[in-house]
PDB file of N, CA and C in Angstrom:
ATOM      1  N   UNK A   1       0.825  -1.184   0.000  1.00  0.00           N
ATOM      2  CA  UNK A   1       0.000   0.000   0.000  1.00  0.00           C
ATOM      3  C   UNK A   1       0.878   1.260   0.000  1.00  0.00           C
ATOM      4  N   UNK A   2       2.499   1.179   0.561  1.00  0.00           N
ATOM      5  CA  UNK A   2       2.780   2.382   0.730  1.00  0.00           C
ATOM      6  C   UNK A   2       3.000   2.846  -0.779  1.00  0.00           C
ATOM      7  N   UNK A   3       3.747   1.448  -1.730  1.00  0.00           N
ATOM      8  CA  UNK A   3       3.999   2.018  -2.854  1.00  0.00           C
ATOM      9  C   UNK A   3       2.797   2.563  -3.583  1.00  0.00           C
ATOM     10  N   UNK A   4       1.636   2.798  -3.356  1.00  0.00           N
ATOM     11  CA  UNK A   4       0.283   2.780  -3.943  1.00  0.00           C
ATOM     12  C   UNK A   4       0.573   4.583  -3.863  1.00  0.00           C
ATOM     13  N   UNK A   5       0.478   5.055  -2.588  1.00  0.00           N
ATOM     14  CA  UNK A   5       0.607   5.934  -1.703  1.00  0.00           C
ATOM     15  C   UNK A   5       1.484   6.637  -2.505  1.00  0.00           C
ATOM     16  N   UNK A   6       2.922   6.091  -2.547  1.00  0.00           N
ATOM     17  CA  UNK A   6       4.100   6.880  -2.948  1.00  0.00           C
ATOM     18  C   UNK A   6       3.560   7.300  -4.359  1.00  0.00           C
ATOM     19  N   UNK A   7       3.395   6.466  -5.099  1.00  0.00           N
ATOM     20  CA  UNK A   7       3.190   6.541  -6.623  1.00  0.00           C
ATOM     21  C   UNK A   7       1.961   7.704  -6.596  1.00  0.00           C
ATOM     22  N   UNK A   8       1.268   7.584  -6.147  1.00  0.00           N
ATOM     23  CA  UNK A   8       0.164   8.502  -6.127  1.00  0.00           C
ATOM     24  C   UNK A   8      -0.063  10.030  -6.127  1.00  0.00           C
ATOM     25  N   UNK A   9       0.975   9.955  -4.781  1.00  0.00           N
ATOM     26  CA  UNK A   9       1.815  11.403  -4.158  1.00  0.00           C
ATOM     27  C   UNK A   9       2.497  11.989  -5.304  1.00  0.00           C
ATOM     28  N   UNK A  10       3.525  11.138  -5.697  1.00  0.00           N
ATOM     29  CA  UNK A  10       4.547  12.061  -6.520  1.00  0.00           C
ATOM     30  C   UNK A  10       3.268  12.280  -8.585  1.00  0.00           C
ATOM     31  N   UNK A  11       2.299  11.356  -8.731  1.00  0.00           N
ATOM     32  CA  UNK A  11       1.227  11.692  -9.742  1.00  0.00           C
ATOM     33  C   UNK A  11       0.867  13.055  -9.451  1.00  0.00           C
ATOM     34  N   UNK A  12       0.492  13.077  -8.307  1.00  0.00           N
ATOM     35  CA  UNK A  12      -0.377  14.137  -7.183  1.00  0.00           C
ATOM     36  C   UNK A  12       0.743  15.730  -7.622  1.00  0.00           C
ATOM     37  N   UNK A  13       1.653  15.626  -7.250  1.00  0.00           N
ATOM     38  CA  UNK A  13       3.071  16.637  -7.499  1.00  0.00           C
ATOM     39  C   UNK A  13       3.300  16.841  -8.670  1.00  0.00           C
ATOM     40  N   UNK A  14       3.130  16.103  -9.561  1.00  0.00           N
ATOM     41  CA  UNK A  14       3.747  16.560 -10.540  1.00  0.00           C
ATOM     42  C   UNK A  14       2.534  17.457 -11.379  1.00  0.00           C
ATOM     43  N   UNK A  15       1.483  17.685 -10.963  1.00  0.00           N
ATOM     44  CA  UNK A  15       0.085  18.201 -11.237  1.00  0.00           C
ATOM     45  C   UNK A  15       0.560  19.643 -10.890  1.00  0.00           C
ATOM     46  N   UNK A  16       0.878  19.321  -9.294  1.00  0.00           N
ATOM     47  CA  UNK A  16       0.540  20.446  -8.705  1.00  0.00           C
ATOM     48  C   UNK A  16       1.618  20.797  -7.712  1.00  0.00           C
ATOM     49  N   UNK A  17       2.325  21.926  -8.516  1.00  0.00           N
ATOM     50  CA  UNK A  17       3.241  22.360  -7.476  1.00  0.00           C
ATOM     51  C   UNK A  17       3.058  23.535  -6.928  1.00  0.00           C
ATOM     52  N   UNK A  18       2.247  23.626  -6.556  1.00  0.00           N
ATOM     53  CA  UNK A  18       1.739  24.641  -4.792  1.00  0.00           C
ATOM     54  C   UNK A  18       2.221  23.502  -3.648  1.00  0.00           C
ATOM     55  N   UNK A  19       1.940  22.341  -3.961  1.00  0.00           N
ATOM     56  CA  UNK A  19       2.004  21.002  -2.635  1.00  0.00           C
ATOM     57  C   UNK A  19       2.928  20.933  -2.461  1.00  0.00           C
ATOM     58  N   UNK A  20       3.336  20.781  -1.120  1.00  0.00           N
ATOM     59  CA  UNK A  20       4.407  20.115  -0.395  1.00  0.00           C
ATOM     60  C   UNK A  20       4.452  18.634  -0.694  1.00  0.00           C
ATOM     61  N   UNK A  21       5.317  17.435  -0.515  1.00  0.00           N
ATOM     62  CA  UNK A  21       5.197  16.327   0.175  1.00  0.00           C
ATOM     63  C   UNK A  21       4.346  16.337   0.725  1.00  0.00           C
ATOM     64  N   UNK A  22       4.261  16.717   1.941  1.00  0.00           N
ATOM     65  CA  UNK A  22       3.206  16.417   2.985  1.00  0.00           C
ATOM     66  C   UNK A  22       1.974  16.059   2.743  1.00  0.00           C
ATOM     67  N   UNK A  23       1.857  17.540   2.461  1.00  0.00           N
ATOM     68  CA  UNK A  23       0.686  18.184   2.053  1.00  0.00           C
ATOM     69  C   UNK A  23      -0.266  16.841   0.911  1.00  0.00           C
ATOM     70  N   UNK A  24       0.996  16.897  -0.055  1.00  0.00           N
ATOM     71  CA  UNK A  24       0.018  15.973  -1.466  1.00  0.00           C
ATOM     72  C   UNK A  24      -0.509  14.668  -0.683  1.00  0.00           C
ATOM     73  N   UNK A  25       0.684  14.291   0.017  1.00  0.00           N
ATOM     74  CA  UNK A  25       0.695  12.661   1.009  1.00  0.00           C
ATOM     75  C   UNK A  25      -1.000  12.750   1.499  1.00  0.00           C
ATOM     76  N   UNK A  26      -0.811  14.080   2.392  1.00  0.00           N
ATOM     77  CA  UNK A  26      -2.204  13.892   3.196  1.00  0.00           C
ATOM     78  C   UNK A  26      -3.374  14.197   2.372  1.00  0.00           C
ATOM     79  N   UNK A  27      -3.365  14.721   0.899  1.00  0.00           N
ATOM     80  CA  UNK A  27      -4.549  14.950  -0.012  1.00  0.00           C
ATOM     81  C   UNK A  27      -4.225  13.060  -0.616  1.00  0.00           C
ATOM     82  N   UNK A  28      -3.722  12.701  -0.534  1.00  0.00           N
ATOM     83  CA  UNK A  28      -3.716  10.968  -1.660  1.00  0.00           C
ATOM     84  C   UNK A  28      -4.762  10.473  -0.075  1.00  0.00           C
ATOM     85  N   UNK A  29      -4.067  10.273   0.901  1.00  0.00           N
ATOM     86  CA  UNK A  29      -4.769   9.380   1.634  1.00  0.00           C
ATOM     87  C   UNK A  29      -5.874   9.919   2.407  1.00  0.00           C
ATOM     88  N   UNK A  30      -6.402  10.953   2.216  1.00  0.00           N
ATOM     89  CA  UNK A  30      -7.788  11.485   2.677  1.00  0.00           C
ATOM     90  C   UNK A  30      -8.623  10.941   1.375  1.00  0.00           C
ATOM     91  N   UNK A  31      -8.025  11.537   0.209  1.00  0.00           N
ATOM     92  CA  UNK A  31      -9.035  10.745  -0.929  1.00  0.00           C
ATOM     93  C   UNK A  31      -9.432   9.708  -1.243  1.00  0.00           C
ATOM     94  N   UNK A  32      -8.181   8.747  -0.652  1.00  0.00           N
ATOM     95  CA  UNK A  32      -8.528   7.528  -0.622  1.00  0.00           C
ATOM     96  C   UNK A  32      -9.672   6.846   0.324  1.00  0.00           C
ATOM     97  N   UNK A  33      -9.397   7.590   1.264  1.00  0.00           N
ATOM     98  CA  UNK A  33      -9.894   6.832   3.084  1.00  0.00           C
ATOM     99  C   UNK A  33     -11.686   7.751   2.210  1.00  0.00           C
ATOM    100  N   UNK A  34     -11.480   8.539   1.859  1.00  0.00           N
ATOM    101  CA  UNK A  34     -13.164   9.876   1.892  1.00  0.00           C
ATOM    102  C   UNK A  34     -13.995   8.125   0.606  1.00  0.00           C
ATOM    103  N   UNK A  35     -13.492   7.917  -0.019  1.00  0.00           N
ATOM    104  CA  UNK A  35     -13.949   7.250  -1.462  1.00  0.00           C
ATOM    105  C   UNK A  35     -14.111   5.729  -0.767  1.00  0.00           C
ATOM    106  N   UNK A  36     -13.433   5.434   0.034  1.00  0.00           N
ATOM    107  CA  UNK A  36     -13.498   4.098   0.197  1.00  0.00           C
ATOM    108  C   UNK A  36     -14.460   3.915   1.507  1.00  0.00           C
ATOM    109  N   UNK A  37     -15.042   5.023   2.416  1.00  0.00           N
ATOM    110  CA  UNK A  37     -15.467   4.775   3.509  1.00  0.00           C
ATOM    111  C   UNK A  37     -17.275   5.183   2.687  1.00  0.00           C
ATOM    112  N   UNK A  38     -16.767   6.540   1.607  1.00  0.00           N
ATOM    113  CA  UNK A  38     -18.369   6.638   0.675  1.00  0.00           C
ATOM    114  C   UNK A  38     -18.559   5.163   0.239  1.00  0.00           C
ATOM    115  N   UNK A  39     -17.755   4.830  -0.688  1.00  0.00           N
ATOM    116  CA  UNK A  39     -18.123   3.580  -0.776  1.00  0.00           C
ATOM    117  C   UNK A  39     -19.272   2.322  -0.093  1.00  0.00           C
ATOM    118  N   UNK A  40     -18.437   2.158   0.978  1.00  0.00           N
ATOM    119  CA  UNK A  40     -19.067   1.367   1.890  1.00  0.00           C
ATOM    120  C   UNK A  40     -20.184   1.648   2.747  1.00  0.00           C
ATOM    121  N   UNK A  41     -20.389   3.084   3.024  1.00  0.00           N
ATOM    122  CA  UNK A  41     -21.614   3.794   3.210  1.00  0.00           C
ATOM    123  C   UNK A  41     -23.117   3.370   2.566  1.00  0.00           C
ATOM    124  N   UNK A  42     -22.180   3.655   1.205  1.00  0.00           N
ATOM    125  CA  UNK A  42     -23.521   3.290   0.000  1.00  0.00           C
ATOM    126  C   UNK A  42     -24.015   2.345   0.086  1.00  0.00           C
ATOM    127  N   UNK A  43     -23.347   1.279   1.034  1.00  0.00           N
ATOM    128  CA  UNK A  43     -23.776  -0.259   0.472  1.00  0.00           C
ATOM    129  C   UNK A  43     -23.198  -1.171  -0.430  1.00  0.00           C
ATOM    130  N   UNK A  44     -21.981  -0.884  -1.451  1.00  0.00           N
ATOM    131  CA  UNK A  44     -21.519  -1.433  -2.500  1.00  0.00           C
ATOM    132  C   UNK A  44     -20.480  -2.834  -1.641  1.00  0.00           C
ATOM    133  N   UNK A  45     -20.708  -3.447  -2.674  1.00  0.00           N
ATOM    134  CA  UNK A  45     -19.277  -4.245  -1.787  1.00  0.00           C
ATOM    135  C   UNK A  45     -17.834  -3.634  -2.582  1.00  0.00           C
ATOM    136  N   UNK A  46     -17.299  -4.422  -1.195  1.00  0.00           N
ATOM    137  CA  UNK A  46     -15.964  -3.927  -1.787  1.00  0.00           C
ATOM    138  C   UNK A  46     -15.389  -4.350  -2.827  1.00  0.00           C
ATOM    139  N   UNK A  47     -14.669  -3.403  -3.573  1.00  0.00           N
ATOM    140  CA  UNK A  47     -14.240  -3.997  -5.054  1.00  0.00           C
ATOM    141  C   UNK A  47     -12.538  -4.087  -5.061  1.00  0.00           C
ATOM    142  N   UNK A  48     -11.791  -3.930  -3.659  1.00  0.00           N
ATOM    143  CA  UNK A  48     -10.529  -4.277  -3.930  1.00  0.00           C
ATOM    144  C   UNK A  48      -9.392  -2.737  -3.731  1.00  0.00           C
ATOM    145  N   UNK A  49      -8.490  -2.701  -4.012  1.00  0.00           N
ATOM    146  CA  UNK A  49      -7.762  -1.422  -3.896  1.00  0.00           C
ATOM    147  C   UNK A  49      -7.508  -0.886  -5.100  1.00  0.00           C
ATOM    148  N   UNK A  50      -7.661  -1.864  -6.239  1.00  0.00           N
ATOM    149  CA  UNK A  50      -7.697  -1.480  -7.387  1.00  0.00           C
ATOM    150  C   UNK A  50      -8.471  -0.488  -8.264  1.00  0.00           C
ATOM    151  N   UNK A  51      -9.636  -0.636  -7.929  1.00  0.00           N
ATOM    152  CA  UNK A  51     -10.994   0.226  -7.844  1.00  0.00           C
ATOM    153  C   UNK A  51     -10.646   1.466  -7.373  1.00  0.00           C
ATOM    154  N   UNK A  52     -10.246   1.337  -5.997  1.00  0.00           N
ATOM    155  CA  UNK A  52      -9.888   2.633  -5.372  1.00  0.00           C
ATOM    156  C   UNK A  52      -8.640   3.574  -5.623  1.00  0.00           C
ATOM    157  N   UNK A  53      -7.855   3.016  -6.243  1.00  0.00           N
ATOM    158  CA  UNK A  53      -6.447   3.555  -7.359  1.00  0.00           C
ATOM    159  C   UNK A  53      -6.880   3.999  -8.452  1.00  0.00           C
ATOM    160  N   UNK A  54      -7.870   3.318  -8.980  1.00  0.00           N
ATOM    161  CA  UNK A  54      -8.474   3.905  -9.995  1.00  0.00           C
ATOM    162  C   UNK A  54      -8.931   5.169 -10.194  1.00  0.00           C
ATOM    163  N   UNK A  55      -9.758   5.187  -9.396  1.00  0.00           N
ATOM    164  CA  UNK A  55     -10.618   6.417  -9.285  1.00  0.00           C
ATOM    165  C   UNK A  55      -9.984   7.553  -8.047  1.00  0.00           C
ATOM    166  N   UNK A  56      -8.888   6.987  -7.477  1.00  0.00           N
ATOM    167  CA  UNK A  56      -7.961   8.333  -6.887  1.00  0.00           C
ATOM    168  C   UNK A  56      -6.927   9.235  -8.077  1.00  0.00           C
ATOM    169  N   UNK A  57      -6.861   7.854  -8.846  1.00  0.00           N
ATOM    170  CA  UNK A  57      -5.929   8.364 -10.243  1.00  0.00           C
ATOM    171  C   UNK A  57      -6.679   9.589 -10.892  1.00  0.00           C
ATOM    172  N   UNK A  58      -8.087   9.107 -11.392  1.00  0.00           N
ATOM    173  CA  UNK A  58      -8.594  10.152 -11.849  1.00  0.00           C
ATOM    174  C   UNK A  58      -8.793  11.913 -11.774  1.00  0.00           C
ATOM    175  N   UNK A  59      -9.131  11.799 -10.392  1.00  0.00           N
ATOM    176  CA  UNK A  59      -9.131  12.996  -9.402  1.00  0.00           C
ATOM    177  C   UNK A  59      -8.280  13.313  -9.254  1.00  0.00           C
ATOM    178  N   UNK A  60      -7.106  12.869  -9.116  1.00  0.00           N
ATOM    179  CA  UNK A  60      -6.128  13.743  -9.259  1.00  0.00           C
ATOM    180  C   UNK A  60      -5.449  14.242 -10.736  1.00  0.00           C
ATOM    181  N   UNK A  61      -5.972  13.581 -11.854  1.00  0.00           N
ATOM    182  CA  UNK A  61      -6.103  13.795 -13.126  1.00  0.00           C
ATOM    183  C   UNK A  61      -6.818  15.002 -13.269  1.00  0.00           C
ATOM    184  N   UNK A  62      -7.906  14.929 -12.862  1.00  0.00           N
ATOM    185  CA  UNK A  62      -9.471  16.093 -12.830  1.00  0.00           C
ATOM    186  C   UNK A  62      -9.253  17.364 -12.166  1.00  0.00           C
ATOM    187  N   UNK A  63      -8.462  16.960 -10.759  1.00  0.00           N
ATOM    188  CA  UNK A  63      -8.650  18.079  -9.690  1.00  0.00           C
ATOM    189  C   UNK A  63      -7.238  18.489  -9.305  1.00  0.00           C
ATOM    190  N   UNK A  64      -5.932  17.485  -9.611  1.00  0.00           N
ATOM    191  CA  UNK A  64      -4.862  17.715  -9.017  1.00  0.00           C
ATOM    192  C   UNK A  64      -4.054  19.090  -8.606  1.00  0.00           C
ATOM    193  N   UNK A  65      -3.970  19.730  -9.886  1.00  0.00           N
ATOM    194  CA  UNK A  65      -3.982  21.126 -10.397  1.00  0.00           C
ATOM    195  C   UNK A  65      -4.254  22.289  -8.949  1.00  0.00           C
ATOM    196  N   UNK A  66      -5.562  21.284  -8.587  1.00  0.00           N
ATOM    197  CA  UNK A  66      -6.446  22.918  -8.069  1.00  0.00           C
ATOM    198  C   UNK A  66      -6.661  22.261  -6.405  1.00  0.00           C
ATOM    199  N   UNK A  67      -6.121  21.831  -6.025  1.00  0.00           N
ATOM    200  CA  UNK A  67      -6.375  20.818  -4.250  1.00  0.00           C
ATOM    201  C   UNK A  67      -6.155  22.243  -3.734  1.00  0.00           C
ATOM    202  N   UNK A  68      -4.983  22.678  -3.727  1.00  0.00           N
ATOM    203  CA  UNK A  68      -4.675  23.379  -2.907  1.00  0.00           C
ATOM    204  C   UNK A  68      -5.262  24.707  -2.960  1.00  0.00           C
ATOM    205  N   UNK A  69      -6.282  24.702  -3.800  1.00  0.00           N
ATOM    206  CA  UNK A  69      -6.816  26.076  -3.506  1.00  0.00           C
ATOM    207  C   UNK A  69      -8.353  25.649  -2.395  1.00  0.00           C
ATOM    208  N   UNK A  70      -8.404  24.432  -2.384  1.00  0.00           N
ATOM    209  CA  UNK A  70      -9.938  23.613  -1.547  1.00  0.00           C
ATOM    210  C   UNK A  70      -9.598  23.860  -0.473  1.00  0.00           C
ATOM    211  N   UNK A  71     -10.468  24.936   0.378  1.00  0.00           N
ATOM    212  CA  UNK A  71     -10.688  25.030   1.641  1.00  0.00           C
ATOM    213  C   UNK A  71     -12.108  23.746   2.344  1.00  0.00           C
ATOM    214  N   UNK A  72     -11.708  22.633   3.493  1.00  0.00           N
ATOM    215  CA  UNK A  72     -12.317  21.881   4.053  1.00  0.00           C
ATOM    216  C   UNK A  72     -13.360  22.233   5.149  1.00  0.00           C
ATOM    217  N   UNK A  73     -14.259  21.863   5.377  1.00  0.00           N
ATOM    218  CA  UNK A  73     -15.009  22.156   6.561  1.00  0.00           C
ATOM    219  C   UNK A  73     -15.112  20.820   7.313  1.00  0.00           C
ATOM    220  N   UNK A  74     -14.678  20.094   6.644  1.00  0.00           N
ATOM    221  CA  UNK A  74     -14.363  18.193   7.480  1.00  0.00           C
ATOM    222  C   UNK A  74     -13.380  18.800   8.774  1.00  0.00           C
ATOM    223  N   UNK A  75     -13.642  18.684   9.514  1.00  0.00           N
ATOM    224  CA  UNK A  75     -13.113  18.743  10.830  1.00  0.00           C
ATOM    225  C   UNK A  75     -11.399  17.707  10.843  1.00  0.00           C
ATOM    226  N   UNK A  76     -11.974  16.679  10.281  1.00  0.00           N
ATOM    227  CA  UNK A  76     -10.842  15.686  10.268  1.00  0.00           C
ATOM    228  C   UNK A  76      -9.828  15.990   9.547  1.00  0.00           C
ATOM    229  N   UNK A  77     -10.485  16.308   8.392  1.00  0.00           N
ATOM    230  CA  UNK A  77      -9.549  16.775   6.963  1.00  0.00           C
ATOM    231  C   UNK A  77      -9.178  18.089   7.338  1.00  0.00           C
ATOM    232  N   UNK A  78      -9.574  19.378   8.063  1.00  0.00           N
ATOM    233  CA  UNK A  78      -9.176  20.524   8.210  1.00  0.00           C
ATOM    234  C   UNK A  78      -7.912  20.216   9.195  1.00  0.00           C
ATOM    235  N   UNK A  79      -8.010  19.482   9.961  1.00  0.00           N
ATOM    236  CA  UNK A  79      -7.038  19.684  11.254  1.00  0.00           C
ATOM    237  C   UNK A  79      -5.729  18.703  10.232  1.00  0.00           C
ATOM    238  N   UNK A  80      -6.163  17.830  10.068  1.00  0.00           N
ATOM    239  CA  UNK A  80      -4.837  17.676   8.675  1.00  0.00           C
ATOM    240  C   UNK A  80      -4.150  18.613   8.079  1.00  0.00           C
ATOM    241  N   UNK A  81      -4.445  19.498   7.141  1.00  0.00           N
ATOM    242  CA  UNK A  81      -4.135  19.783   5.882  1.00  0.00           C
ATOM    243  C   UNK A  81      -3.706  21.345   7.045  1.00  0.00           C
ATOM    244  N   UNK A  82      -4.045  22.050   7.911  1.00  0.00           N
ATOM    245  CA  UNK A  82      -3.532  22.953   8.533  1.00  0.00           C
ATOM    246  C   UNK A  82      -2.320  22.539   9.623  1.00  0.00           C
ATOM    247  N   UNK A  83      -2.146  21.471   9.665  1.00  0.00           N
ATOM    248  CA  UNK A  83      -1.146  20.612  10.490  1.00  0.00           C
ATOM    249  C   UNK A  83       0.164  20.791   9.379  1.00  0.00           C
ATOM    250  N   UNK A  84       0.269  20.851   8.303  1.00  0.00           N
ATOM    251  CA  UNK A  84       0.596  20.940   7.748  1.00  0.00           C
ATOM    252  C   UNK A  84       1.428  22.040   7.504  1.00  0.00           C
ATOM    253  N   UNK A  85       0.171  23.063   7.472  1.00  0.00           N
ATOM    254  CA  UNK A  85       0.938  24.881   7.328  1.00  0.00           C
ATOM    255  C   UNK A  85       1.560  25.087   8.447  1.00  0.00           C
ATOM    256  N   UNK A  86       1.247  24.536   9.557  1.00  0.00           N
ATOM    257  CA  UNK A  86       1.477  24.996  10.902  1.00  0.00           C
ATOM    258  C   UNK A  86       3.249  24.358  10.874  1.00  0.00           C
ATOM    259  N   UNK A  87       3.168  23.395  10.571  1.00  0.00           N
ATOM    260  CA  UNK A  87       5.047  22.512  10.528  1.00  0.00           C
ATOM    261  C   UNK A  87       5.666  23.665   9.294  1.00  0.00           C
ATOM    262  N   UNK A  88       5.431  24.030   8.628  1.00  0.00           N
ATOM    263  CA  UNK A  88       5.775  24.851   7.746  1.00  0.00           C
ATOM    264  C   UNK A  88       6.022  26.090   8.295  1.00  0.00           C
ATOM    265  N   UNK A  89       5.298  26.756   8.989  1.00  0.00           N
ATOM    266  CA  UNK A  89       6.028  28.353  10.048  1.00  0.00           C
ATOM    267  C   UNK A  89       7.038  27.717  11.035  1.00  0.00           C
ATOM    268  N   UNK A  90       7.199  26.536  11.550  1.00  0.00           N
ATOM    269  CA  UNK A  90       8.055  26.745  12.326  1.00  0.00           C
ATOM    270  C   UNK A  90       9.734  26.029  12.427  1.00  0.00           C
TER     271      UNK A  90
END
């Protein structure tokens, strides 16, 4: 999984360079964890990690570009992605 992760991140970067490391790291595996927990919400069964590479690939195809201009109101995802800026001032 990490190589899933890694590969993803540096897809993720090469889109979009406003991102840190970090930063892209914690946009791959929020997208992943947000898609795979909708997923299972819905009711679908699970279709594997493959499925879910898939369609993280995309989005970051679609959206990669522009993450970093997405302000969150996810509590979970906000305290992330400002964890972030915050290691960055100091």
């Amino acid at each position: 999984m990490e190589d899933i992760f890694e590969r993803l991140t540096n897809q993720l970067l090469s889109k979009n360079e406003s991102l840190s490391y970090e930063k892209g790291r914690t946009w791959v595996e929020m997208l992943w964890g947000d898609f795979e927990a909708t997923y299972a919400k819905a009711g679908y069964e699970y279709k594997g990690m493959e499925l879910t590479e898939k369609i993280v690939t995309q989005w970051i195809e679609q959206y990669g570009d522009k993450l970093h201009e997405i302000q969150t109101r996810n509590p979970k995802f906000k305290k992330l992605l400002e964890a972030d800026d915050q290691e960055k001032k100091h």
